[in-house]
N, C-alpha and C. Protein backbone atom coordinates (compact mmCIF):
# COMPACT_ATOMS: atom_id res chain seq x y z
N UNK A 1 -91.92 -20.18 4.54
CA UNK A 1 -91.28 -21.42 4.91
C UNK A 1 -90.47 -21.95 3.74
N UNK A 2 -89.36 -22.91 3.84
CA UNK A 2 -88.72 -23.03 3.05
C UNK A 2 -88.76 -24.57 2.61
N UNK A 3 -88.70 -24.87 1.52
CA UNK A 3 -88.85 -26.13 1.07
C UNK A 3 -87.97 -26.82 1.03
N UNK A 4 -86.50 -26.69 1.93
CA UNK A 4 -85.70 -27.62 2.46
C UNK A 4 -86.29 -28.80 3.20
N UNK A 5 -85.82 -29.66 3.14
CA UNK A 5 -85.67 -31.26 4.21
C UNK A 5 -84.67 -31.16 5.19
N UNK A 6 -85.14 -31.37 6.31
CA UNK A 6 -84.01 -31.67 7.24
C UNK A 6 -84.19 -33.19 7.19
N UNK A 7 -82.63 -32.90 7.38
CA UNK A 7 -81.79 -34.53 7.66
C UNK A 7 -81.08 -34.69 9.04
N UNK A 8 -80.87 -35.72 9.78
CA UNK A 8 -80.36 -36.21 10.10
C UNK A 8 -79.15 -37.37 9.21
N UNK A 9 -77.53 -36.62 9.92
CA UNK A 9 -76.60 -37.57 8.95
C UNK A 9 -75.90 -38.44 10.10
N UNK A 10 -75.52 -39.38 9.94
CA UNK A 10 -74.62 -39.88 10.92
C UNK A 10 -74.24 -41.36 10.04
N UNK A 11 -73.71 -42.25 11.21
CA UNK A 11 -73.30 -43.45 10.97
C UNK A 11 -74.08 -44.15 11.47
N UNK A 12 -74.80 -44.41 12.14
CA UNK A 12 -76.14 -45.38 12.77
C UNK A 12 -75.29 -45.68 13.38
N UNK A 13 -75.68 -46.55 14.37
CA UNK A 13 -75.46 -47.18 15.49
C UNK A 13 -74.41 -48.16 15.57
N UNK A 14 -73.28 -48.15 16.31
CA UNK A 14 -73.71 -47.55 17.82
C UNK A 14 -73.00 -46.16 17.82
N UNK A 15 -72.46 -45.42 16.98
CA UNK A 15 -72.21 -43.88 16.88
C UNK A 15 -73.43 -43.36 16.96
N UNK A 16 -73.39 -42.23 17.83
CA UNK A 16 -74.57 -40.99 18.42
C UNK A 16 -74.33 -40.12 17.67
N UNK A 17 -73.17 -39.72 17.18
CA UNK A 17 -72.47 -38.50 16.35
C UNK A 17 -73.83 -38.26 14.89
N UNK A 18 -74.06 -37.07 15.20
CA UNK A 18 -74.75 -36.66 13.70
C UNK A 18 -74.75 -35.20 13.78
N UNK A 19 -75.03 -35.12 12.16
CA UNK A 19 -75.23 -33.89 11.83
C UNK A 19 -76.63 -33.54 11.64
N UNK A 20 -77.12 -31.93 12.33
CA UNK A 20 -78.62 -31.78 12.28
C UNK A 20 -78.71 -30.73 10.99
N UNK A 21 -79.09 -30.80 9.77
CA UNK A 21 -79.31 -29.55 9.00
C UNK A 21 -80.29 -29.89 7.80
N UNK A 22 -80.20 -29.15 6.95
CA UNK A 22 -81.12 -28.76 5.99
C UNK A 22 -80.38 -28.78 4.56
N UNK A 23 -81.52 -29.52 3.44
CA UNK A 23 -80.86 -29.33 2.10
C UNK A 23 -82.20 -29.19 1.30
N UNK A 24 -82.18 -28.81 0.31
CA UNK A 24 -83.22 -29.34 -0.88
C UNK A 24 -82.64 -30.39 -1.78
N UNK A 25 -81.20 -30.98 -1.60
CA UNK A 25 -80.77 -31.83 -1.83
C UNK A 25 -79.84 -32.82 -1.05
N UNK A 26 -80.66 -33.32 -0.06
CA UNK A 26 -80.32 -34.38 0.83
C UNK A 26 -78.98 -35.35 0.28
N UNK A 27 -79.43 -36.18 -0.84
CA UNK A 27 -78.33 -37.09 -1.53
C UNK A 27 -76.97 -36.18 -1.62
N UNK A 28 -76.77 -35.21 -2.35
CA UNK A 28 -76.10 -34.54 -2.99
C UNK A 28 -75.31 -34.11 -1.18
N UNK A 29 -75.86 -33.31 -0.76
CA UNK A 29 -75.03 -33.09 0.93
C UNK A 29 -74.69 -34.11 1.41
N UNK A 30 -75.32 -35.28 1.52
CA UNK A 30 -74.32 -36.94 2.29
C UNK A 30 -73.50 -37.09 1.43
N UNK A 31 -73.46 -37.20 -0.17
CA UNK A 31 -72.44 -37.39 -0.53
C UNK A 31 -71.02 -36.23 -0.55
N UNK A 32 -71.32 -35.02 -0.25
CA UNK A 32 -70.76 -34.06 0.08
C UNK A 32 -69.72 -34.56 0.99
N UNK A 33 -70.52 -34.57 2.13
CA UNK A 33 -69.50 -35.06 3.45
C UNK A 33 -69.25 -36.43 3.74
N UNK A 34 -69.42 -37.39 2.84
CA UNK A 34 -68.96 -38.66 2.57
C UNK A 34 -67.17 -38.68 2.09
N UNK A 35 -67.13 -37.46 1.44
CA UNK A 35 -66.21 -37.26 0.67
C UNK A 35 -65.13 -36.76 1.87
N UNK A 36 -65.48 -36.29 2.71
CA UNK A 36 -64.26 -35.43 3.72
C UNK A 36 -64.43 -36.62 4.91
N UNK A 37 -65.06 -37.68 4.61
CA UNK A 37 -65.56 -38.60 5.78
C UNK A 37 -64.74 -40.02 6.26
N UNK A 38 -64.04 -40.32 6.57
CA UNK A 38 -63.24 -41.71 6.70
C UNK A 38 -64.39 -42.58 6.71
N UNK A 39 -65.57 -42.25 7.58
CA UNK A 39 -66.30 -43.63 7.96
C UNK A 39 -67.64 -43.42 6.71
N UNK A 40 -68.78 -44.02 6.96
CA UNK A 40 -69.43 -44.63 6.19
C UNK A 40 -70.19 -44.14 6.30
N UNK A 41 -70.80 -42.74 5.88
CA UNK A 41 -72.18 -41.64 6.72
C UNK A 41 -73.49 -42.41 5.65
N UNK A 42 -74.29 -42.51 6.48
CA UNK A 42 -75.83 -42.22 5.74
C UNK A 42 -76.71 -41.04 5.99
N UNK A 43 -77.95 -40.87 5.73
CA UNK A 43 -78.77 -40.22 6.02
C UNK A 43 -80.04 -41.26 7.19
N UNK A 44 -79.91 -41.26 8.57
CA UNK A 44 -80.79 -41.47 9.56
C UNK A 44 -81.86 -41.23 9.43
N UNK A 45 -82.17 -40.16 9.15
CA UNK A 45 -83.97 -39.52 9.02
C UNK A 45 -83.61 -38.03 8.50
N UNK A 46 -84.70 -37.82 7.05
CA UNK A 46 -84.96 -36.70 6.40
C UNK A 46 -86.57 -36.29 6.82
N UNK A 47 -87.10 -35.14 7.24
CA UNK A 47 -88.00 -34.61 7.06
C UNK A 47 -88.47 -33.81 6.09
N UNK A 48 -88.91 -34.29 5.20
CA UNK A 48 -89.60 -33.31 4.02
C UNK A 48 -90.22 -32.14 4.39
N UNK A 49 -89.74 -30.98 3.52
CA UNK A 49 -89.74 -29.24 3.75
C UNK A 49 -90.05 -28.87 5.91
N UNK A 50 -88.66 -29.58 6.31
CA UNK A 50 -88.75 -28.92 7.28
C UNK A 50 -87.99 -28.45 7.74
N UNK A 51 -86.68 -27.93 6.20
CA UNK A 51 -85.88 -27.15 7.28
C UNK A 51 -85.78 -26.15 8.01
N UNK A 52 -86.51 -25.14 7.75
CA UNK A 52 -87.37 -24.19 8.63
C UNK A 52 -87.00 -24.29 10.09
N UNK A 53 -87.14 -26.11 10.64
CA UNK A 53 -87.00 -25.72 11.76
C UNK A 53 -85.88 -26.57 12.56
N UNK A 54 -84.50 -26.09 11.42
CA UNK A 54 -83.27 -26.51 11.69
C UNK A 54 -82.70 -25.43 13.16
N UNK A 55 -82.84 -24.36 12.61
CA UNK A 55 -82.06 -23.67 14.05
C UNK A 55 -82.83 -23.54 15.12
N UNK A 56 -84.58 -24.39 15.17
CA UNK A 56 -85.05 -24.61 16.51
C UNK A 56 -84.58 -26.11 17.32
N UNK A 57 -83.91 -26.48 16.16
CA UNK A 57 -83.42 -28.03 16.82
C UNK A 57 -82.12 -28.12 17.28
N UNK A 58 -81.20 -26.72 16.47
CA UNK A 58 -80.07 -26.83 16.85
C UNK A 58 -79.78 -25.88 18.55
N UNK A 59 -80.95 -25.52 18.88
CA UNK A 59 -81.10 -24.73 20.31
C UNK A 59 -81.02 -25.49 21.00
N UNK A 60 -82.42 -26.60 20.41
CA UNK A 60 -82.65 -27.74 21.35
C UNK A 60 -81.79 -28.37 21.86
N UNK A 61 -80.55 -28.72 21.21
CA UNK A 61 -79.95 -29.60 21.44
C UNK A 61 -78.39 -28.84 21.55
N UNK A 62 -78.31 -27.74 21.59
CA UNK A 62 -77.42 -26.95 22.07
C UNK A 62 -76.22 -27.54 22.79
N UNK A 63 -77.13 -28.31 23.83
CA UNK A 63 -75.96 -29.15 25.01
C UNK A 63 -75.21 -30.15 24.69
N UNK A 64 -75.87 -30.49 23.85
CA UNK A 64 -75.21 -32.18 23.07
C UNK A 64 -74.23 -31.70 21.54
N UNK A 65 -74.21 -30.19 21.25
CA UNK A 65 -72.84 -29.86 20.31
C UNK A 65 -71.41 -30.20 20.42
N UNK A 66 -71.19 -31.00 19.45
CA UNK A 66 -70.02 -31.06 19.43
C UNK A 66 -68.98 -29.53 18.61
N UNK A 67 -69.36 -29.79 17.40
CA UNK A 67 -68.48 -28.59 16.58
C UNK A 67 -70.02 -27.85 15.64
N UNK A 68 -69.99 -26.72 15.37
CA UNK A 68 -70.91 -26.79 14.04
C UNK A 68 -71.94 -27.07 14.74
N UNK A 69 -72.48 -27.63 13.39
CA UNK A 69 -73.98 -28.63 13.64
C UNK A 69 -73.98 -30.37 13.86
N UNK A 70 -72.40 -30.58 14.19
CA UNK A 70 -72.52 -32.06 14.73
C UNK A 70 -72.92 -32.17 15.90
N UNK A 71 -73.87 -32.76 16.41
CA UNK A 71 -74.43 -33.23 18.14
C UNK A 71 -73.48 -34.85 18.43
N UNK A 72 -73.52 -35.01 19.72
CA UNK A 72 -73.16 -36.58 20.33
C UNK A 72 -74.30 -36.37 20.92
N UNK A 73 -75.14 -37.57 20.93
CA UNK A 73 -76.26 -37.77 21.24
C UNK A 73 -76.08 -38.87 22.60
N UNK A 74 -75.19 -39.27 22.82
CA UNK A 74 -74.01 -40.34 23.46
C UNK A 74 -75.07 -41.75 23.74
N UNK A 75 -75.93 -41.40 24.93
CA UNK A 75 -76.51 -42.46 25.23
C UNK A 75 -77.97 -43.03 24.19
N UNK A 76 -78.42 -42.13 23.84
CA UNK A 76 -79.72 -41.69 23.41
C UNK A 76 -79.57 -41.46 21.97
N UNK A 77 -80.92 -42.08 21.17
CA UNK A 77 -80.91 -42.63 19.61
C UNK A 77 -81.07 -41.04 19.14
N UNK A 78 -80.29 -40.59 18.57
CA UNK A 78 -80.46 -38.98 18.05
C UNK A 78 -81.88 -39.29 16.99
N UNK A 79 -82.08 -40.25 16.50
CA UNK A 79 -83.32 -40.36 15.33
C UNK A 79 -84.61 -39.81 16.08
N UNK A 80 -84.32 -40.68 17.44
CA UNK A 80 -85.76 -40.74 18.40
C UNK A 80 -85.66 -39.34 18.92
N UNK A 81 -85.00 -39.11 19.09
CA UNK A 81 -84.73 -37.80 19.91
C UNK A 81 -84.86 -36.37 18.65
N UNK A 82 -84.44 -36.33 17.59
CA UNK A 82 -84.81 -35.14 16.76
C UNK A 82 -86.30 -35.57 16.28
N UNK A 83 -86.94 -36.90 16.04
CA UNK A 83 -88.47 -37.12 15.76
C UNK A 83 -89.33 -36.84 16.84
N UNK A 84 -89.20 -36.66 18.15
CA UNK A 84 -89.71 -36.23 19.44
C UNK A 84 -89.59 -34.43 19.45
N UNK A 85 -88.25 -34.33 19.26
CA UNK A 85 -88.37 -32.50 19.00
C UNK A 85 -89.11 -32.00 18.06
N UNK A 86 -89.11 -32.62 16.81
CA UNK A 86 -89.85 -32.45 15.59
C UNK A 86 -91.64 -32.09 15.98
N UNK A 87 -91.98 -33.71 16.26
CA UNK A 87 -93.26 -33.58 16.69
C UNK A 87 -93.75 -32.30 17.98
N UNK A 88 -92.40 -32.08 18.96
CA UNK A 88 -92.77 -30.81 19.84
C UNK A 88 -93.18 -29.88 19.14
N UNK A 89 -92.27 -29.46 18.05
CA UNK A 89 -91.99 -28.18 17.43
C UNK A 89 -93.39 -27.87 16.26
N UNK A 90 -93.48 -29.27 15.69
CA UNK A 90 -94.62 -29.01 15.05
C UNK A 90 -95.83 -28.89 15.58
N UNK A 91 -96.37 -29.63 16.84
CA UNK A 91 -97.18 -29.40 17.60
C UNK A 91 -96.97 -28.01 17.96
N UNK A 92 -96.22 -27.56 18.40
CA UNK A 92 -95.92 -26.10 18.93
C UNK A 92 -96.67 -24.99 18.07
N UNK A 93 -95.91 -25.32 16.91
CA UNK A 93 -96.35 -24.39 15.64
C UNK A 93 -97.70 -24.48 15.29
N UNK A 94 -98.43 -26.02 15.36
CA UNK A 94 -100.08 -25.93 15.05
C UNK A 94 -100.73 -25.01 16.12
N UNK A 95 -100.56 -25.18 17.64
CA UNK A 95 -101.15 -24.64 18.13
C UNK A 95 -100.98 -23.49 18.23
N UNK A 96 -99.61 -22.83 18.20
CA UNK A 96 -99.27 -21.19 18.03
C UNK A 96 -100.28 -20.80 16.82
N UNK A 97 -100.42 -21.61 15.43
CA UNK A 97 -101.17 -21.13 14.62
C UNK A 97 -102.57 -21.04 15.23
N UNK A 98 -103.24 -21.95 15.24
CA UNK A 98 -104.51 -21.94 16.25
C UNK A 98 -104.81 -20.75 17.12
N UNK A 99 -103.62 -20.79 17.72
CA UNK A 99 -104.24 -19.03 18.62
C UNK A 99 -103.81 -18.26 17.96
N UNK A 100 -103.02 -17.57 17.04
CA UNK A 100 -103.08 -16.68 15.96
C UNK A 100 -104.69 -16.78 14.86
N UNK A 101 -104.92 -17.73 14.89
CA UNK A 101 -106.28 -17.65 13.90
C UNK A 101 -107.33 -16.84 15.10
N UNK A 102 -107.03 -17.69 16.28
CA UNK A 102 -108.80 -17.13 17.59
C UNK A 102 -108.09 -15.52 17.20
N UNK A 103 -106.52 -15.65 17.94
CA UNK A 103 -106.88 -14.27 18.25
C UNK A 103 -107.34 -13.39 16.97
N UNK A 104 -107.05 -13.00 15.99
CA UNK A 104 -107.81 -12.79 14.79
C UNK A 104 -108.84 -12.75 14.57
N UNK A 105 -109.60 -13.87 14.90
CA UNK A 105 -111.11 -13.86 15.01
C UNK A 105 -111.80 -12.60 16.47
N UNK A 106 -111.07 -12.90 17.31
CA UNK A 106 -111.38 -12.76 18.74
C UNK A 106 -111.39 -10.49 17.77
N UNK A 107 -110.36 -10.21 17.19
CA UNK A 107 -109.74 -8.98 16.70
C UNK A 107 -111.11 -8.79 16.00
N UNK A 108 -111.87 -9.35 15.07
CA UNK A 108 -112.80 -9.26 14.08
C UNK A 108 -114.07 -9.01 14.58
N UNK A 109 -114.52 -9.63 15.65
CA UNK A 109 -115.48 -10.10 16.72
C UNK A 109 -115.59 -8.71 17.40
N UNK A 110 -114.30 -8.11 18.30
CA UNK A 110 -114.22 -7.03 18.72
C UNK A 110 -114.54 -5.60 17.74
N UNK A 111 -114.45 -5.65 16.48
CA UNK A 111 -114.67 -4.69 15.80
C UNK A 111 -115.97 -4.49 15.30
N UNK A 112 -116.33 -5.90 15.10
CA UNK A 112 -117.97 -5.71 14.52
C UNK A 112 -118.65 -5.42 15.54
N UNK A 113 -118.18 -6.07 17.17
CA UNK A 113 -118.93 -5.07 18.61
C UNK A 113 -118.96 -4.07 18.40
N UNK A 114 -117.87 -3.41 18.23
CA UNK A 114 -117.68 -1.77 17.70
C UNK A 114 -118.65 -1.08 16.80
N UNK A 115 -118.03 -1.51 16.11
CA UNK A 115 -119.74 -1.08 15.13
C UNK A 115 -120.89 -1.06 15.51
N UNK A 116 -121.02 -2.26 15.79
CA UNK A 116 -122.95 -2.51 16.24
C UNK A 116 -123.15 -1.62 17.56
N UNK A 117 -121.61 -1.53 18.34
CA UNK A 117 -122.43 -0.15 19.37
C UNK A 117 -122.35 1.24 18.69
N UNK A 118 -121.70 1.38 18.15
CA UNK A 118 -121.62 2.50 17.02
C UNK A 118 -123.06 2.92 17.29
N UNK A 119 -123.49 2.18 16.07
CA UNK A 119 -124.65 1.88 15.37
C UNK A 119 -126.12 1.66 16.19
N UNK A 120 -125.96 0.80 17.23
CA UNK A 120 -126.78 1.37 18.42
C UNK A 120 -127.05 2.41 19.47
N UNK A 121 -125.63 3.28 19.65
CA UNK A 121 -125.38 4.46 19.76
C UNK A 121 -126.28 5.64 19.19
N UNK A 122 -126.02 5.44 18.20
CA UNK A 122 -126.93 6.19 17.13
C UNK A 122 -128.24 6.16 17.31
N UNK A 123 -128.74 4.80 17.19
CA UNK A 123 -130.16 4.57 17.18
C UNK A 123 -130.69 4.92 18.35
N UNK A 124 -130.33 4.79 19.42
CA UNK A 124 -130.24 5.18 20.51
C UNK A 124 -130.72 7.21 20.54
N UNK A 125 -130.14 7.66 19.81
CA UNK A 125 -129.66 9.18 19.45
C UNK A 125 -130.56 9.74 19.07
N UNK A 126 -130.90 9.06 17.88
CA UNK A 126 -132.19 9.05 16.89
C UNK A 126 -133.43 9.07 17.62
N UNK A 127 -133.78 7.62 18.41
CA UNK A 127 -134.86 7.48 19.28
C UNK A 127 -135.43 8.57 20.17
N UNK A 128 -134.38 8.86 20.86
CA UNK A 128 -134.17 10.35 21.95
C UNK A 128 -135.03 11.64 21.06
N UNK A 129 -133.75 11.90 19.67
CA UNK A 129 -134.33 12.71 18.89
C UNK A 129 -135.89 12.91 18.68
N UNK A 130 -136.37 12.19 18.09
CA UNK A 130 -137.36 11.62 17.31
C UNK A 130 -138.41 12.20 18.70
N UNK A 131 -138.29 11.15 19.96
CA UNK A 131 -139.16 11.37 20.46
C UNK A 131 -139.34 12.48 21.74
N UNK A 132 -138.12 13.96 21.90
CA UNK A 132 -138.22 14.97 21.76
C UNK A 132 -139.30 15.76 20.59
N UNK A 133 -138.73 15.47 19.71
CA UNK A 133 -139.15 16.40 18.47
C UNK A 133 -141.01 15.54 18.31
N UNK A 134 -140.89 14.66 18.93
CA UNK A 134 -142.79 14.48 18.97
C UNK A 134 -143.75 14.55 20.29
N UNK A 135 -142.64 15.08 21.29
CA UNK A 135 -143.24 15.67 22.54
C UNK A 135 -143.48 17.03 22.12
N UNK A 136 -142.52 17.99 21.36
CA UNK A 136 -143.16 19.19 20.63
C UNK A 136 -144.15 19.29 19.66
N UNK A 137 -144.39 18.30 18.80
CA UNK A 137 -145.47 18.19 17.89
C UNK A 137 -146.97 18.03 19.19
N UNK A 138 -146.78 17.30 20.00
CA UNK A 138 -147.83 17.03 20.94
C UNK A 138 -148.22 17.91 21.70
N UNK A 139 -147.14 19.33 22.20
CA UNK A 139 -147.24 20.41 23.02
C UNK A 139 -147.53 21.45 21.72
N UNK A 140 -147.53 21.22 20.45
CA UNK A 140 -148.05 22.33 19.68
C UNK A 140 -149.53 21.69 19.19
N UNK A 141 -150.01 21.01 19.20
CA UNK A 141 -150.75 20.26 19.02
C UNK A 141 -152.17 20.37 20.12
N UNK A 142 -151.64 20.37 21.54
CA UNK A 142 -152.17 20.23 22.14
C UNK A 142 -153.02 22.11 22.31
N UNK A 143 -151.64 22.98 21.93
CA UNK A 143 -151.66 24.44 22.20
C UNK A 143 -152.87 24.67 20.79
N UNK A 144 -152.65 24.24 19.75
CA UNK A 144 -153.96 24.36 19.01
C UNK A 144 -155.44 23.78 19.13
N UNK A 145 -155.58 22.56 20.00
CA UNK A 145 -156.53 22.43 20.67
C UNK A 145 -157.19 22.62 21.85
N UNK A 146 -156.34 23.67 22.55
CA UNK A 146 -156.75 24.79 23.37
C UNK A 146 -156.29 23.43 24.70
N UNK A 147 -155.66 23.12 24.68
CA UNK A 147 -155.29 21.88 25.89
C UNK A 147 -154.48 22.43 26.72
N UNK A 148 -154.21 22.08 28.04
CA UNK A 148 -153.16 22.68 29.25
C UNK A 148 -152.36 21.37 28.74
N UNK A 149 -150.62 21.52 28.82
CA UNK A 149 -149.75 20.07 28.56
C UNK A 149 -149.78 20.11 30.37
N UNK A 150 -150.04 18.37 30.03
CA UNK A 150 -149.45 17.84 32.03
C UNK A 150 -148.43 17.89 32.41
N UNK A 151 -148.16 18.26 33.76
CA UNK A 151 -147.21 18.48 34.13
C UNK A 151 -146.47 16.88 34.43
């Protein structure tokens, strides 16, 4: 993961127009495009080290592209609306992690089954063995004490 911030850039309100991306230097990029900018850009909302999940937001919002990575958000507060995707995406990601950990476990679980039937397999093998090889001790046994074995 990368220790970028995503930002949200725009003009606040009542412009929808923003830009969705990623810096490790937030200040330094608004003032970037401040510079090619007629109007008055700020930074709306930065998320600390999340740019990671800049090109899942720029999918998201695919429909609302203008050029690039500028969106019109037209009716609707782009702040509220990339902090709602955010929270999807991160929710998304906890729980994708979550079932990557079971299944893992679920992978670990299945192998030590493995084993232990292995291993009961065996004992199993052994047992059989064992108590063959002391039905012959008992039929030689019996043949030295002059015994008929039962049928």
């Amino acid at each position: 993961m990368s220790n970028d911030d995503l930002y949200v850039i725009g003009e606040g309100h009542p412009s929808n127009v923003v830009k969705i991306g990623r810096s490790n230097n937030v200040p330094h990029r608004l003032s970037t495009f401040q510079t090619a900018s007629p109007r008055k850009l700020r930074a709306l909302h930065i998320e600390p080290s999340a740019g990671y999940l800049e090109a899942r937001l720029h999918r998201r919002f695919a429909h609302l592209r203008l050029e690039g990575e500028w969106f019109d958000f037209r009716d609707k507060d782009p702040v509220t609306e990339v902090r709602a995707a955010l929270e999807g995406a991160l929710l998304r990601e906890h729980y994708e992690q979550q079932i990557a950990d079971l299944r893992a476990q679920v992978d670990l679980l299945e192998k030590q089954m493995q084993t232990e039937r292995s291993i009961f397999a065996r004992e199993l093998e052994m047992r059989d063995e064992a108590n063959q090889e002391a039905g012959k001790v008992f039929d030689q046994m019996r043949q030295l004490l002059g015994m008929v074995p039962c049928a």
